[in-house]
Protein backbone atom coordinates (compact mmCIF):
# COMPACT_ATOMS: atom_id res chain seq x y z
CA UNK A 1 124.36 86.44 86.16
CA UNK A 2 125.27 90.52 86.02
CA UNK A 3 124.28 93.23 87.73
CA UNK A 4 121.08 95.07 86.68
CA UNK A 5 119.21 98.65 87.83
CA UNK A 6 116.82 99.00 90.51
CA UNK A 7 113.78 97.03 90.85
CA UNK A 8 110.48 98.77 91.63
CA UNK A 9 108.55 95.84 93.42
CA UNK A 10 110.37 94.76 96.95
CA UNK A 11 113.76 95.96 96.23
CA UNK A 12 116.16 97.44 98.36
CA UNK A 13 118.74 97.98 95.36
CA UNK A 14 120.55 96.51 92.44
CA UNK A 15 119.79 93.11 91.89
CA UNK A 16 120.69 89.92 90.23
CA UNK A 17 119.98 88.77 86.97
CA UNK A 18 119.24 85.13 85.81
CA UNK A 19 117.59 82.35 84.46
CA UNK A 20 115.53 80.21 87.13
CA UNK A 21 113.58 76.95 86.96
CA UNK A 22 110.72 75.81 89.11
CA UNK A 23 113.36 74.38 91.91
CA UNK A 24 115.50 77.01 91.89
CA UNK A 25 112.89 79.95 92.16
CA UNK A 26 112.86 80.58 95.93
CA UNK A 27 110.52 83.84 98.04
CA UNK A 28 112.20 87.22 97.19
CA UNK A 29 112.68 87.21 93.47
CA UNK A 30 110.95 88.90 90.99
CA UNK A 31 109.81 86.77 87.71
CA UNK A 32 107.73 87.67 84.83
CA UNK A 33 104.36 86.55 85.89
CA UNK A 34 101.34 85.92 83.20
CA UNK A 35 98.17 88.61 84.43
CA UNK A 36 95.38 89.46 82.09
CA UNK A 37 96.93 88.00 79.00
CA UNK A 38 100.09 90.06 79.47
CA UNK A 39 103.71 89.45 81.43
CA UNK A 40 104.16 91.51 84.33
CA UNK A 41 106.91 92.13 86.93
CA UNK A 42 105.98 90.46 90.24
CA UNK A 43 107.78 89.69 93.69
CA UNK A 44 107.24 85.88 94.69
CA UNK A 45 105.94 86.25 98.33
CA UNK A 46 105.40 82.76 99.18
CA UNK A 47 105.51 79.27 97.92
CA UNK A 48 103.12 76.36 98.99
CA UNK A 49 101.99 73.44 97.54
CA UNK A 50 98.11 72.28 97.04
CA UNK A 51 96.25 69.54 95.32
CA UNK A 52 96.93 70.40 92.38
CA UNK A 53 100.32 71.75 92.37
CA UNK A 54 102.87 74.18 93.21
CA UNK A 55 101.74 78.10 93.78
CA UNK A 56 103.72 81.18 93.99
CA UNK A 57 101.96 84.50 95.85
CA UNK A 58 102.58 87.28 93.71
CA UNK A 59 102.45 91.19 94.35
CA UNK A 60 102.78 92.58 90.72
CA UNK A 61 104.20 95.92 90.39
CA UNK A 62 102.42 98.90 90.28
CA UNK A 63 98.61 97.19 91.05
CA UNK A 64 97.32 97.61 94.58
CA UNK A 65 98.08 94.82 97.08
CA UNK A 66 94.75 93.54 97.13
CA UNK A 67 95.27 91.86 93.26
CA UNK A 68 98.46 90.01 94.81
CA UNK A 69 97.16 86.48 94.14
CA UNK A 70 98.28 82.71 93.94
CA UNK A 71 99.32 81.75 90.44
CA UNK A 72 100.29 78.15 89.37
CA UNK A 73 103.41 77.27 87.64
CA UNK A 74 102.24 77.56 84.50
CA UNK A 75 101.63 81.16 84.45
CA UNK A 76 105.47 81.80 85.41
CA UNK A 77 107.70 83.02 82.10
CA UNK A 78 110.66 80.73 83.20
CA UNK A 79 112.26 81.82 79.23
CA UNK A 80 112.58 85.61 80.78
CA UNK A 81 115.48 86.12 83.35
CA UNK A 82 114.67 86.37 86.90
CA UNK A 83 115.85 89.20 89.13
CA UNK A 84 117.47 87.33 92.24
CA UNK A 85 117.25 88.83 95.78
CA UNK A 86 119.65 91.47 96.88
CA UNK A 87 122.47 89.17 98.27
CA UNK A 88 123.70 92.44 100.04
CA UNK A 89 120.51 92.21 102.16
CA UNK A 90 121.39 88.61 102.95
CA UNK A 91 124.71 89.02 104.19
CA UNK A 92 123.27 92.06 106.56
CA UNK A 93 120.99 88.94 107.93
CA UNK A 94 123.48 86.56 108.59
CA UNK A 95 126.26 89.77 110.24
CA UNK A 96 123.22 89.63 112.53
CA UNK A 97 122.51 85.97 113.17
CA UNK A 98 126.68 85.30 113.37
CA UNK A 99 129.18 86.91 115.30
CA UNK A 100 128.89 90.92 115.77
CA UNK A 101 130.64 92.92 113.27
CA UNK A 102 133.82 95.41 114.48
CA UNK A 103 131.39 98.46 114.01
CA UNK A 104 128.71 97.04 115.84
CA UNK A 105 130.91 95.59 118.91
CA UNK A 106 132.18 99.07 119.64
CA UNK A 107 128.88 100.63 119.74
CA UNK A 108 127.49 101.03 123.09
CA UNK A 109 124.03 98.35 123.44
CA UNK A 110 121.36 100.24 125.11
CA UNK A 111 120.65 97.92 128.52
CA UNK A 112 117.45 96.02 128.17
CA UNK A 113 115.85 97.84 131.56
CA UNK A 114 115.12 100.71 129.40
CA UNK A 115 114.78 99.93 125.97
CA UNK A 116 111.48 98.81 124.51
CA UNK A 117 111.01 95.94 122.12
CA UNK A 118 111.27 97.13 118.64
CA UNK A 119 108.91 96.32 115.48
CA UNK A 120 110.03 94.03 113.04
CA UNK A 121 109.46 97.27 110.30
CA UNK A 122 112.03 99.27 112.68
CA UNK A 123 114.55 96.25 112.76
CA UNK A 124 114.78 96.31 109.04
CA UNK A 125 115.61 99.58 108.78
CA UNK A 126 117.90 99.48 110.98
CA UNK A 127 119.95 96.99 109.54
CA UNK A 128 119.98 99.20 106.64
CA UNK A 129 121.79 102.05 108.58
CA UNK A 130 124.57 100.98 110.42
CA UNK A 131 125.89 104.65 110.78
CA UNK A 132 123.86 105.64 114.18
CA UNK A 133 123.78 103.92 117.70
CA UNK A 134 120.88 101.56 117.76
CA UNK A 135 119.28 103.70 120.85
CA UNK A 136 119.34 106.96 118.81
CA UNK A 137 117.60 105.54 115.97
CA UNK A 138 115.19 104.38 117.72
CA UNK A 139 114.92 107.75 119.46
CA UNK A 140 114.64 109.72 116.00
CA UNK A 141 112.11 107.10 114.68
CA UNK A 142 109.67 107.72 117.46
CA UNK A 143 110.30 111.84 117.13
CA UNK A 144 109.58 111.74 113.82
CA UNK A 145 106.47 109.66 113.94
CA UNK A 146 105.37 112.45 116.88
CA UNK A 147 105.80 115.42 114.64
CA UNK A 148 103.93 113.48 112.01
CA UNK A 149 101.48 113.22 114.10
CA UNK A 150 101.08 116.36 115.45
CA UNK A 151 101.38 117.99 111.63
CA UNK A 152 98.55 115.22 110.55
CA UNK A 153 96.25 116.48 113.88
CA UNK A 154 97.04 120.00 112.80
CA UNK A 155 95.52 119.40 109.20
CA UNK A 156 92.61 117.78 110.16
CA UNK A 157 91.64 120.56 112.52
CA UNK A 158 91.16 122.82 109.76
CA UNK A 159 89.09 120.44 107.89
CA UNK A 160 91.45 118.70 105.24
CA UNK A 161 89.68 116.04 104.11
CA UNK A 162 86.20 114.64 104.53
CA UNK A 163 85.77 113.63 108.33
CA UNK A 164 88.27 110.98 107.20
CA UNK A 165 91.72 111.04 109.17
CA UNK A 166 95.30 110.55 107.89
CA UNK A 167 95.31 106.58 108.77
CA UNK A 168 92.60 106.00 106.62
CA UNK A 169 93.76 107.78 103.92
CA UNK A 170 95.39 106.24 100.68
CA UNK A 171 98.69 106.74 101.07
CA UNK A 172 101.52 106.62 99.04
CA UNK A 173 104.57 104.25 100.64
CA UNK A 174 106.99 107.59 100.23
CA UNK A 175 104.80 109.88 101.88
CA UNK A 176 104.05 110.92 105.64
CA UNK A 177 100.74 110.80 107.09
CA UNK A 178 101.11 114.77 107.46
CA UNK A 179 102.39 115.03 104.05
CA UNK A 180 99.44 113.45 102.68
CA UNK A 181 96.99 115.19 104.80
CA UNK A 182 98.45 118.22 103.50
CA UNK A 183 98.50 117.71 100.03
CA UNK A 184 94.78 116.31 99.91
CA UNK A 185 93.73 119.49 101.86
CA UNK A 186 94.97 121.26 98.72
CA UNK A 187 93.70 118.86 95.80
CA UNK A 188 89.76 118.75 94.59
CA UNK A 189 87.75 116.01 95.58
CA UNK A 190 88.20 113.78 92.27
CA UNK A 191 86.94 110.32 92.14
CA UNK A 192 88.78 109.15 89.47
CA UNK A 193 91.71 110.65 90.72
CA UNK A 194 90.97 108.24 93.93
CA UNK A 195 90.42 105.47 92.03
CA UNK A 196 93.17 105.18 90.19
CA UNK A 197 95.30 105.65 92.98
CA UNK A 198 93.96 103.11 94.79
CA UNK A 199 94.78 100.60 91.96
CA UNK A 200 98.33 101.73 92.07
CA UNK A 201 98.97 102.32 96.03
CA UNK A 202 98.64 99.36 99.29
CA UNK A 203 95.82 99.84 101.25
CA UNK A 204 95.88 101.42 104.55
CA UNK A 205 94.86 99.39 107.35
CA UNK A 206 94.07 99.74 111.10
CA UNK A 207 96.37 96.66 112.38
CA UNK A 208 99.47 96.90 109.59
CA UNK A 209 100.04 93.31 110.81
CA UNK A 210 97.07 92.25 109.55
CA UNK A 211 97.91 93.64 105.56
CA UNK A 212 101.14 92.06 105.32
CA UNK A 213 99.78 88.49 106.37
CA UNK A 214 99.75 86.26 103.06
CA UNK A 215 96.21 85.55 101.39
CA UNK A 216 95.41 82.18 101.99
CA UNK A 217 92.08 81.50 99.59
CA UNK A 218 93.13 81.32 96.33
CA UNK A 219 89.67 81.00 94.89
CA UNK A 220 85.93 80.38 96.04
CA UNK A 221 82.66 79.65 94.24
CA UNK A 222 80.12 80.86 95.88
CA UNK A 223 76.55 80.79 93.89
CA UNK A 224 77.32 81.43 90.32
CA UNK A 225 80.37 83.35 91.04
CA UNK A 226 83.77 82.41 91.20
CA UNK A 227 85.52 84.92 93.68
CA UNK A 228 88.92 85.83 94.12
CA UNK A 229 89.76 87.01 97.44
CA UNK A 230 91.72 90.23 97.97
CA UNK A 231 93.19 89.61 101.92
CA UNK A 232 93.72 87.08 104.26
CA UNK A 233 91.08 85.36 106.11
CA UNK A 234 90.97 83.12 109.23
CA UNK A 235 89.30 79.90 107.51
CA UNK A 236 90.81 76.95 108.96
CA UNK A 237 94.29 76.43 107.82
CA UNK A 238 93.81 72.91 105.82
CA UNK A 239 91.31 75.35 103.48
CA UNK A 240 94.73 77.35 102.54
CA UNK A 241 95.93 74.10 100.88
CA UNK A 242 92.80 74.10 98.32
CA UNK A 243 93.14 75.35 95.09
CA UNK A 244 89.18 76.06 95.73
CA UNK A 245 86.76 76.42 98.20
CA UNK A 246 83.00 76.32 97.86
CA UNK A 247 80.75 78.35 99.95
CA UNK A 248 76.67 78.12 99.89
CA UNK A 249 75.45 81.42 99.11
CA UNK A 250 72.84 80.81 101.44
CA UNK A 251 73.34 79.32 105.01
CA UNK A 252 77.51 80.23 104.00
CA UNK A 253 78.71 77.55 105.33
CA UNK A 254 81.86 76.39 103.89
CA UNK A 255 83.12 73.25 102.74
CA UNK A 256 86.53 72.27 100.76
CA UNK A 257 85.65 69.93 97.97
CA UNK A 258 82.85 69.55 96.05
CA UNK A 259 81.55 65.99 97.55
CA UNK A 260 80.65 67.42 100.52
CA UNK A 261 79.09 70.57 99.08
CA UNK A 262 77.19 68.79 96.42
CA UNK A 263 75.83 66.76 99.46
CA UNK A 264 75.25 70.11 101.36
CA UNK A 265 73.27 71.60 98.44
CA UNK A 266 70.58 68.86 98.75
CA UNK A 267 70.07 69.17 102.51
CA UNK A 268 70.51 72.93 102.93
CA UNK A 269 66.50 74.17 103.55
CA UNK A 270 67.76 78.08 103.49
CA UNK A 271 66.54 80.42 101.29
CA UNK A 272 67.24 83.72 102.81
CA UNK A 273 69.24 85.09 105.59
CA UNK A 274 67.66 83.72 108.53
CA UNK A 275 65.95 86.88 110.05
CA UNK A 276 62.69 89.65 109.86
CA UNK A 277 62.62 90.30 106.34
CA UNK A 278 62.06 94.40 107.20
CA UNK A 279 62.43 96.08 103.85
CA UNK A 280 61.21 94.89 100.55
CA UNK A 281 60.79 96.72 97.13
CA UNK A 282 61.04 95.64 93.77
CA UNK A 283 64.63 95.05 93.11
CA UNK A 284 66.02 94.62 97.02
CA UNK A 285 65.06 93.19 100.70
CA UNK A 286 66.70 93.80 103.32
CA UNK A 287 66.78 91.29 106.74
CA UNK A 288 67.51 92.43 110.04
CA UNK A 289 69.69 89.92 111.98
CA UNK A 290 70.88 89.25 115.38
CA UNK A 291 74.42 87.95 115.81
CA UNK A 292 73.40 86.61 119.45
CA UNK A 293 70.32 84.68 117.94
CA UNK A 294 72.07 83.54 114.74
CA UNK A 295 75.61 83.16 115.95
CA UNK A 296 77.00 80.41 113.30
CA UNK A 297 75.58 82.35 110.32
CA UNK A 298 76.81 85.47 111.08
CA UNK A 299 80.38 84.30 112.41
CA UNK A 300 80.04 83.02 108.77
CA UNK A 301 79.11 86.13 107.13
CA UNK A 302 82.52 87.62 109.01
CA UNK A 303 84.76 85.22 107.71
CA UNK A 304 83.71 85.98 104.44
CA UNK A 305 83.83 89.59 104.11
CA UNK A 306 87.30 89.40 105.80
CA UNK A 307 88.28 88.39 101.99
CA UNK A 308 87.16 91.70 100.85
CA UNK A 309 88.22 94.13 104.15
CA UNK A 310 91.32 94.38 105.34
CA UNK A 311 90.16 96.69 108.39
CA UNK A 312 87.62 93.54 109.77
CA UNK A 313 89.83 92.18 113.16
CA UNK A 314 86.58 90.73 114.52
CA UNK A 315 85.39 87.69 113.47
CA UNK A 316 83.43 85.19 116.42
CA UNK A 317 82.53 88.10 119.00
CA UNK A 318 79.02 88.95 116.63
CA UNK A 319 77.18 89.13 119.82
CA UNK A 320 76.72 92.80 120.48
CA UNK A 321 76.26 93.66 117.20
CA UNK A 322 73.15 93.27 114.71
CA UNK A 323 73.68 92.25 110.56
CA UNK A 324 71.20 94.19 108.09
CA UNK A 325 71.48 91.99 104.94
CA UNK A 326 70.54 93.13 101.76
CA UNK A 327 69.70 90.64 99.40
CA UNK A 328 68.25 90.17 96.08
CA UNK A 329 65.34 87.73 94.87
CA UNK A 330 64.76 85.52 92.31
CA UNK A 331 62.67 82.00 92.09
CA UNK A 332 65.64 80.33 93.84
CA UNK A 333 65.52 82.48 96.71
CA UNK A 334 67.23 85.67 98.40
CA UNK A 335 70.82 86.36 97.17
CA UNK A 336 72.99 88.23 99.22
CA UNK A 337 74.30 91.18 97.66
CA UNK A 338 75.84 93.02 100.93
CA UNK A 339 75.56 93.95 104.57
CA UNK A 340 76.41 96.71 107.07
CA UNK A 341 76.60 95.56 110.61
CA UNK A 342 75.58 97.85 114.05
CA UNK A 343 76.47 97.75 117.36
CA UNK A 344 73.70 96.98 119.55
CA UNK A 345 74.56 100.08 121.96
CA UNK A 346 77.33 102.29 120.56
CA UNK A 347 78.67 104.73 122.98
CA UNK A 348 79.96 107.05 120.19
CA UNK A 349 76.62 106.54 118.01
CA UNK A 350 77.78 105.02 115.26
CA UNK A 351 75.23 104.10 113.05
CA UNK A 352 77.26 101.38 110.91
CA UNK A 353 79.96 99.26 112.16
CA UNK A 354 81.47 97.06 108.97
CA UNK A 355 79.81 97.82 105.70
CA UNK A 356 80.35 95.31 102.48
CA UNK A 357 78.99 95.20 98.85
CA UNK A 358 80.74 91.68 97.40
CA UNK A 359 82.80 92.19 94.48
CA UNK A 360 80.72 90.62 91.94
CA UNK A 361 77.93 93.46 92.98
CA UNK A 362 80.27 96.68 92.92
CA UNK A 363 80.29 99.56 90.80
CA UNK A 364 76.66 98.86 90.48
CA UNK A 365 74.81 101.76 93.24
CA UNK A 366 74.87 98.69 95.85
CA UNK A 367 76.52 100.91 97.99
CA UNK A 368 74.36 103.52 98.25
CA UNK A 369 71.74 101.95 98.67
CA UNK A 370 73.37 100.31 101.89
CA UNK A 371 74.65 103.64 103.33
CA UNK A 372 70.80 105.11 102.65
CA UNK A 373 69.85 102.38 104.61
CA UNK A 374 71.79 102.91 107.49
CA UNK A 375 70.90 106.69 107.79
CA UNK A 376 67.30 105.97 107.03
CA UNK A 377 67.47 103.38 110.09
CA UNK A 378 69.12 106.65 111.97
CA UNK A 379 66.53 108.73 111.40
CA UNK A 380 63.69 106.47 112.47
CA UNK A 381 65.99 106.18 115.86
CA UNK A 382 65.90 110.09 115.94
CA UNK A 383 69.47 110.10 115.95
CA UNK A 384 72.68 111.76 114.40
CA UNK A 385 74.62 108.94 112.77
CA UNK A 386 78.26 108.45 111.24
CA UNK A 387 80.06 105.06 110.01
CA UNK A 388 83.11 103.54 112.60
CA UNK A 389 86.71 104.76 111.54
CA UNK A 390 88.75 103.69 109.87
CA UNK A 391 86.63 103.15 106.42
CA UNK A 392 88.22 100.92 103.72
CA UNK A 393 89.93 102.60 100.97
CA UNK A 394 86.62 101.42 98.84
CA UNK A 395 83.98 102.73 101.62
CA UNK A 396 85.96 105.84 101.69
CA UNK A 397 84.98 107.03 98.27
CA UNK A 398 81.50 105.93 98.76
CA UNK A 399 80.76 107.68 101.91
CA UNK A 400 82.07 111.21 100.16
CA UNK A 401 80.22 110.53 97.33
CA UNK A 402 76.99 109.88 99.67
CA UNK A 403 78.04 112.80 101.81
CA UNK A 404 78.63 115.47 98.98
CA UNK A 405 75.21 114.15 96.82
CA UNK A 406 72.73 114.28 99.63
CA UNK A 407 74.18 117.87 101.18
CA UNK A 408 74.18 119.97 97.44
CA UNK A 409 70.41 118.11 97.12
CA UNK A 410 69.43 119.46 100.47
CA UNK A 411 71.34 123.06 100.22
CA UNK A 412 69.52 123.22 96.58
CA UNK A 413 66.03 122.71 98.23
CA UNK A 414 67.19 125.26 100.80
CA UNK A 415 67.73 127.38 98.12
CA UNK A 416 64.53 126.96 96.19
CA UNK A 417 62.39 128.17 99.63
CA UNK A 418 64.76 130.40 100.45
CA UNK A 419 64.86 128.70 103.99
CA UNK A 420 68.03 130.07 106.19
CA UNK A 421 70.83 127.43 106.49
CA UNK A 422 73.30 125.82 108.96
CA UNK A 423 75.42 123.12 109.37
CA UNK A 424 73.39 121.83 112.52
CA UNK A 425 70.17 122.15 110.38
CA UNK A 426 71.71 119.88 107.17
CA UNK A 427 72.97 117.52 109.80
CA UNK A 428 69.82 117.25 111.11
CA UNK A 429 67.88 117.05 107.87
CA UNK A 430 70.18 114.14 106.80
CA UNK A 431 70.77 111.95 110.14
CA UNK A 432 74.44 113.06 109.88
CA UNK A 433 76.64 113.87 112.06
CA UNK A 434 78.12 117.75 112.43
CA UNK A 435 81.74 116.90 111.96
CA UNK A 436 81.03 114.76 108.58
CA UNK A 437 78.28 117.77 107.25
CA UNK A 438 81.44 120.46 108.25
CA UNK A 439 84.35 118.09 106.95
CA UNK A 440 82.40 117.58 103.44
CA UNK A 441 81.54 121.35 103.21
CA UNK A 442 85.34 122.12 103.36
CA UNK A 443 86.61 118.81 101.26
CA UNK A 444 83.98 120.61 98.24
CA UNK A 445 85.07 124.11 99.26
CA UNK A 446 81.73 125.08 100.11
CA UNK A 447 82.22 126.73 103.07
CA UNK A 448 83.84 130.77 102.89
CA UNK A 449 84.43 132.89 105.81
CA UNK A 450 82.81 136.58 103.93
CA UNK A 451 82.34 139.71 105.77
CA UNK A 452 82.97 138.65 109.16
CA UNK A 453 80.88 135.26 109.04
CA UNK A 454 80.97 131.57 107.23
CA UNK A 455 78.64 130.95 104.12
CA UNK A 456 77.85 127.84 102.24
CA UNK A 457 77.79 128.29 98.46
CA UNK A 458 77.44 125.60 96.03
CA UNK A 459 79.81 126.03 92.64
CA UNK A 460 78.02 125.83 89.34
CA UNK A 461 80.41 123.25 88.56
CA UNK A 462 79.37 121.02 91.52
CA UNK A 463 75.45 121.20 90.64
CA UNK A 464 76.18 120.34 87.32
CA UNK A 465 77.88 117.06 87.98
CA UNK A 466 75.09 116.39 90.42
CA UNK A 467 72.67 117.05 87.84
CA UNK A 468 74.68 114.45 85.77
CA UNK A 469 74.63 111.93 88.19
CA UNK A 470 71.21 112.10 88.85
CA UNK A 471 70.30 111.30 85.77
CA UNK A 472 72.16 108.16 85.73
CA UNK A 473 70.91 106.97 89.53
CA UNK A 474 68.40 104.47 89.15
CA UNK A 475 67.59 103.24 92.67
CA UNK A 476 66.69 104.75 96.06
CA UNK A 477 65.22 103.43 99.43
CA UNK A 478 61.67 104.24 100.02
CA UNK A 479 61.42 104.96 103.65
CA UNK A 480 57.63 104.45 103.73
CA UNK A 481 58.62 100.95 103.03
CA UNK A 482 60.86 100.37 105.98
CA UNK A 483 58.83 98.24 108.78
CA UNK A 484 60.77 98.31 111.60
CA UNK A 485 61.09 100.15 115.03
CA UNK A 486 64.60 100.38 117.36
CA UNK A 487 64.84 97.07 118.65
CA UNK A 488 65.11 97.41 123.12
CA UNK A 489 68.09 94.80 124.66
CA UNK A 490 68.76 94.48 127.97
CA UNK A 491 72.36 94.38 129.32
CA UNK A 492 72.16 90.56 129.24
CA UNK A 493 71.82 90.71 125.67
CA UNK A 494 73.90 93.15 124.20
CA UNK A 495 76.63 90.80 124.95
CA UNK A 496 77.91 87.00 125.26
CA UNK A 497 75.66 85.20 127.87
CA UNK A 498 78.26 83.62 130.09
């Protein structure tokens, strides 16, 4: 084995080069993995072994964390050298586990009275720098993650990005929170631009515990489809050891070999979500659920989308909140397409709470359609509403796009009547909140400060690309075909009836 250059995917420096075998490759080294017909560089994350054989968890370089996924052996290039982990690194670990080093015994150990218990990510990178006291760099780490901070908050008061703040952001691994904020206060809105970042960045998440933790379905069927998940969920752990697991696309409950599902299939009475059926058109219907009243389904539902969202941390607490499904028909019945969920009583007055479109139904104006819904729901209430932060990467991008389309509609109607305009009249026109009508008006710069007061203008540029799009959007909601009214709970059943 020799000595080779740096590796880009979970490597701390130069690493070793050789040949490996399917007993000697071990977690931490990088292997020539077989994705879309073509050999790519990929970090083995974990090893475990299933019915079928043994599987490696890859994260590939340069594709977003949520394609890391379980290959089997046979898609391992065991012909091209593998890049072994940094032994370095290893030696650091076992300094730490063994006897103190000489540099390390004459350093003075901070007393445990007043010293806090320190992250795993801090204790990394501190074994990386042995050059300061353990107690000052743990001091400078939580200075500079204040500044950050403040720098981020200063940003976002001067309306950087879209009503979206610098934790749910895409951001790259080498950049600050401020720094991004920054630069994305100074970059156009671009779509693609997003989207292709978010292919080649990790997803922010709320609880960056939750991220790291390995995906543990490989694969599930569910209706026609064959899904690949993108993050972990909380299944029970015996499902992690299937190389599949089968899910009915109606009741979802889920089962891990295809006896028992088979048998499921011819028992299972369910043909659409089991609630009021409140919104129906030609293409889409849309059911109205209760998570106290259906508790099993829609603890089901969670556990699901948890594949897809890696900002979902609840899961069997769907009491307070209510599921609006939407679904599409066909002689077999109602297929779920997405959902958003509410809170039953939220004290900010959020209007959605976890929004989905499954991955076999993006890309296609699913998502707007759900969003619609939600502020169509928010206007019957007579109410300003905005989605819960953080948004996923993916409902990011389609709450600006939402945001931007429906504000240059309005502001061109405004226009036509020559009506006066304000930011509390759009937000009122549109069920949105102030902050997300003020924060898209500055993301688009739409909003000028000209002799002595703010304007709104709309670019030529920007009402030709809405012109564009409209011509390509083939589906709305019609609110006259909503039939539903604010449903009225009492304290006793907002929440878990002890």
């Amino acid at each position: 084995m020799s000595p080779t250059g740096e590796a880009a995917v979970g490597s701390d420096g130069p690493r070793l080069i050789g040949k490996a075998t399917v007993e000697t490759l071990t977690i931490g080294c990088i292997a020539q993995v077989i994705k879309d017909g073509e050999a790519r560089r990929a970090e083995i994350l974990s090893i475990k072994e299933t019915k079928s054989g043994r599987q490696y968890y890859c994260n590939f370089d340069n594709f977003n964390k949520r394609l890391d996924e379980w290959v089997p052996v046979s898609r391992i290039d065991f012909d091209k050298p593998v890049e072994w982990p940094n032994p370095d690194k290893d030696k650091q670990k076992d300094d730490k586990k063994g006897k103190k080093t000489t540099a390390a015994v004459s350093k003075k150990q901070p007393s445990k009275k007043n010293s806090r218990r320190v992250s795993k990510r801090e204790q990394s990178i501190a074994s990386e720098d042995q050059t300061h006291p353990w107690s000052e760099f743990v001091e400078n780490q939580q200075k500079n993650k204040k500044d950050a901070r403040e720098k981020a908050n200063a940003s976002l008061e001067i309306g950087a990005t879209a009503g979206i703040g610098p934790d749910e952001m895409e951001i790259d691994e080498d950049e600050t929170p401020a720094s991004a904020a920054k630069k994305e206060s100074l970059t156009p809105f671009s779509r693609e631009q997003e989207i292709e970042k978010l292919r080649t960045s990790g997803s922010m998440t709320q609880n960056p515990a939750e991220i790291s933790r390995i995906r543990n379905i490989s694969k599930v069927e569910f209706g026609r489809y064959v899904l690949f998940p993108w993050y972990f969920s909380p299944y029970p752990e015996v499902y992690g050891q299937e190389d599949s697991i089968y899910i009915c696309e109606f009741c979802l409950s889920y089962f891990n070999d295809i006896k028992s599902f088979a048998r499921h299939r011819h028992k299972c009475t369910l043909h659409h979500p089991p609630g009021n059926e409140i919104y129906r058109d030609d293409f889409v219907s849309f059911f109205e659920i209760d998570g106290r009243r259906q508790r099993t389904w829609c603890r089901n539902l969670c556990l699901l989308s948890k594949m897809f969202l890696d900002h979902k941390t609840l899961y069997y607490d769907v009491d307070p909140f209510l599921f609006y499904v939407m679904t599409t028909r066909d002689e077999k019945g109602c297929h779920l397409i997405g959902y958003f969920s509410k809170e039953k009583e939220s004290t900010d007055g959020y209007n959605v709470a976890c929004i989905l479109t499954l991955p076999q139904y993006q890309r296609k104006g699913y998502g707007r359609l759900l969003i619609q819904f939600s502020y169509e729901l928010s206007k019957i209430e007579g109410k300003l509403g905005s989605p819960e932060k953080p948004l996923s990467d993916l409902g990011l991008l389609s709450y600006r796009q939402y945001w931007s389309e429906n504000i240059i509609d309005l502001l061109l109607k405004f226009g036509e009547r020559d009506e006066p305009c304000t930011i509390e009249g759009i937000a009122s026109h549109l069920a949105m909140t102030t902050q997300d009508v003020e924060h898209t008006l500055q993301a688009l710069k739409m909003q000028v400060y000209h002799k002595g007061e703010h304007k709104i203008v709309i670019p030529e540029k920007l009402v030709a690309q809405r012109e564009k799009s409209r011509a390509k959007q083939k589906r709305l909601i019609d609110p006259d075909r909503i039939q539903w009214k604010p449903p009225v709970f009492t304290a006793s059943s907002r929440t878990w009836a002890w």
